[in-house]
C-alpha atoms as a PDB file:
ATOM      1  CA  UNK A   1       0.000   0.000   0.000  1.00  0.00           C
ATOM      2  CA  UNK A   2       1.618   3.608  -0.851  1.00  0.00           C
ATOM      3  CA  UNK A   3       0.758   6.312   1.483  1.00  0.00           C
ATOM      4  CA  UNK A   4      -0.234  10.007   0.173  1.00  0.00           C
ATOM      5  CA  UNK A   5       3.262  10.342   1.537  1.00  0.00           C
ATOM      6  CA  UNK A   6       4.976   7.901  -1.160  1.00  0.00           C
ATOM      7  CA  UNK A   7       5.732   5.382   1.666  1.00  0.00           C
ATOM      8  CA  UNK A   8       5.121   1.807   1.094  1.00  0.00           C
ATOM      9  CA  UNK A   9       3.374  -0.181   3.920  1.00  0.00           C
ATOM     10  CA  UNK A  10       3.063  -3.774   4.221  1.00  0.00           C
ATOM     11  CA  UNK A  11      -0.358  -4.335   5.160  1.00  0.00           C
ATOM     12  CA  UNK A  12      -1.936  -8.394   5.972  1.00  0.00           C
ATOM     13  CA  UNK A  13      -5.880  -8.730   5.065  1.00  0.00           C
ATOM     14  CA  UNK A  14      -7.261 -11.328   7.451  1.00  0.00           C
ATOM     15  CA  UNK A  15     -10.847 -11.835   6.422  1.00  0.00           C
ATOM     16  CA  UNK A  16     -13.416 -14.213   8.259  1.00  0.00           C
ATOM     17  CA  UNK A  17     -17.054 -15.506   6.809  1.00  0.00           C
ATOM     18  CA  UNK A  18     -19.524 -14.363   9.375  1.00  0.00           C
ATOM     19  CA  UNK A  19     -23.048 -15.608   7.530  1.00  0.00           C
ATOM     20  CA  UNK A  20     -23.682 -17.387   4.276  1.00  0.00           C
ATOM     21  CA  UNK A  21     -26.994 -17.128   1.849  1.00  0.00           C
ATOM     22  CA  UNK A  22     -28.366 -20.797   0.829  1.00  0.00           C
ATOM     23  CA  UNK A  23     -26.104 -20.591  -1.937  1.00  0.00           C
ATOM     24  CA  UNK A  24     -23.244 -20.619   0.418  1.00  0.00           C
ATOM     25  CA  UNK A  25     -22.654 -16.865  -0.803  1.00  0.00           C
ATOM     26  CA  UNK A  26     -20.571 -14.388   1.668  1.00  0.00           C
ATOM     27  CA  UNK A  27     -23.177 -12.404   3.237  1.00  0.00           C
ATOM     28  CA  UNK A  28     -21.321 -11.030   6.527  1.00  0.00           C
ATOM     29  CA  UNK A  29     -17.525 -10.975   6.518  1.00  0.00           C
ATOM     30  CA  UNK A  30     -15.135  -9.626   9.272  1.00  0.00           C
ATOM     31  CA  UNK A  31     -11.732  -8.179   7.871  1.00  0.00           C
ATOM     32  CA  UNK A  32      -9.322  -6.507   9.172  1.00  0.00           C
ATOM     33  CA  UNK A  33      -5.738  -5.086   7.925  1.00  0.00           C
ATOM     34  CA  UNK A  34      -3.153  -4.545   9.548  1.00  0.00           C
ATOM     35  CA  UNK A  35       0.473  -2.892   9.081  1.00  0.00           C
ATOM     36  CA  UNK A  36       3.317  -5.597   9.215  1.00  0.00           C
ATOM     37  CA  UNK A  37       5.875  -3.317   7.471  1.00  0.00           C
ATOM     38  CA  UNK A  38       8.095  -3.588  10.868  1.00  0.00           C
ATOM     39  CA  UNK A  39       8.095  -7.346  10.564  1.00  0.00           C
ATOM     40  CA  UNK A  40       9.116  -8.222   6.599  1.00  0.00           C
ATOM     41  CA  UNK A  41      10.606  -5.651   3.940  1.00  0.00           C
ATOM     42  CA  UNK A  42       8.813  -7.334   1.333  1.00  0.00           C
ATOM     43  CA  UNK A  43       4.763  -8.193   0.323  1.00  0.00           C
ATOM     44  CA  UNK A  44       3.506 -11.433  -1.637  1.00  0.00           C
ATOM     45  CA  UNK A  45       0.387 -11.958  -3.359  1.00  0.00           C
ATOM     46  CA  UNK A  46      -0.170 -15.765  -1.698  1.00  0.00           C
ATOM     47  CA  UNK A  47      -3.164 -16.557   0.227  1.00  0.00           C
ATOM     48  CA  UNK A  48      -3.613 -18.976   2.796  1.00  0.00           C
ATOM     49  CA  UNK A  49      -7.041 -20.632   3.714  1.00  0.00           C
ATOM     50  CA  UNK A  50      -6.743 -21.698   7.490  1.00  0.00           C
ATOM     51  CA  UNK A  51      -9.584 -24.078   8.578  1.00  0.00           C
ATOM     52  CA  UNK A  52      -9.894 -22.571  12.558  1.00  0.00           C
ATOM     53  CA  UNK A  53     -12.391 -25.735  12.920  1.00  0.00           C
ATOM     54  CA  UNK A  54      -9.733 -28.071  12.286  1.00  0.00           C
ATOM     55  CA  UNK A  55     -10.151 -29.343   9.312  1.00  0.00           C
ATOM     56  CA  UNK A  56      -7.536 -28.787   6.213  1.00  0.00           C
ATOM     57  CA  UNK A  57      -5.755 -25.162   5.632  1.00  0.00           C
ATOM     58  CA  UNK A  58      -4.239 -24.286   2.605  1.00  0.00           C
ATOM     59  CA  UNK A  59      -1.039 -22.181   3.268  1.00  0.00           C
ATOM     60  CA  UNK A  60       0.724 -19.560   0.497  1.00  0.00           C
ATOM     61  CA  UNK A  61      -1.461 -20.714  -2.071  1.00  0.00           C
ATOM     62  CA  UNK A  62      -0.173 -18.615  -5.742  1.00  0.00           C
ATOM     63  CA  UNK A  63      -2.852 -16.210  -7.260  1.00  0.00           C
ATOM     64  CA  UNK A  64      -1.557 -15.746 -10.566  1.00  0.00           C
ATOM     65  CA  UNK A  65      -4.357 -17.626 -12.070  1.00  0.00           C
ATOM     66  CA  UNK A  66      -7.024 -16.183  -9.719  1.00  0.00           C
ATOM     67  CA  UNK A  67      -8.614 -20.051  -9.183  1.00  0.00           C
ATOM     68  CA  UNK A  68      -8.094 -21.969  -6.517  1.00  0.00           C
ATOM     69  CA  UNK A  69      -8.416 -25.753  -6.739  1.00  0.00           C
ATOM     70  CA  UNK A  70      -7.924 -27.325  -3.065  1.00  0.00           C
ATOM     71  CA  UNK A  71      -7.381 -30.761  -4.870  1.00  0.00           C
ATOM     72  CA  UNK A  72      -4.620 -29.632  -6.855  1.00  0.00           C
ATOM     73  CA  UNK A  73      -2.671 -28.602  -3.392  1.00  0.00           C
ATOM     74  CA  UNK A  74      -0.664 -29.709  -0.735  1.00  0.00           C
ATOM     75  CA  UNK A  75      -3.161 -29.658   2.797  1.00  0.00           C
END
């Protein structure tokens, strides 16, 4: 993220699914950013998909293609 300033921050997007439509749509979702520039000099366009249930996570997933296929990955 560039500030008005020309400074680059490092932000992290954490986003959570609050409620889901019977189409298992987002309805409600809980996200918050946060600056991490004091812990890493550099950003990444991965995603990770942590299951807080338990179940499997997906960690620094690639974007480049903008689909993600969980049976195509390593849990």
């Amino acid at each position: 993220m560039k500030l008005a300033s020309g400074e680059e921050k490092i932000m992290l997007h954490q986003a959570t699914a609050l409620s889901l439509n019977e189409e298992g749509q987002f309805v409600h979702v809980l996200s918050i950013h946060s600056d991490i520039s004091h812990l890493t000099p550099r950003s990444t366009n991965d995603i990770s998909f942590i299951n807080i249930k338990g179940g499997l996570s997906f960690y620094n997933v690639p974007t480049e293609t903008g689909n993600f296929h969980p049976k195509h990955l390593k849990a």
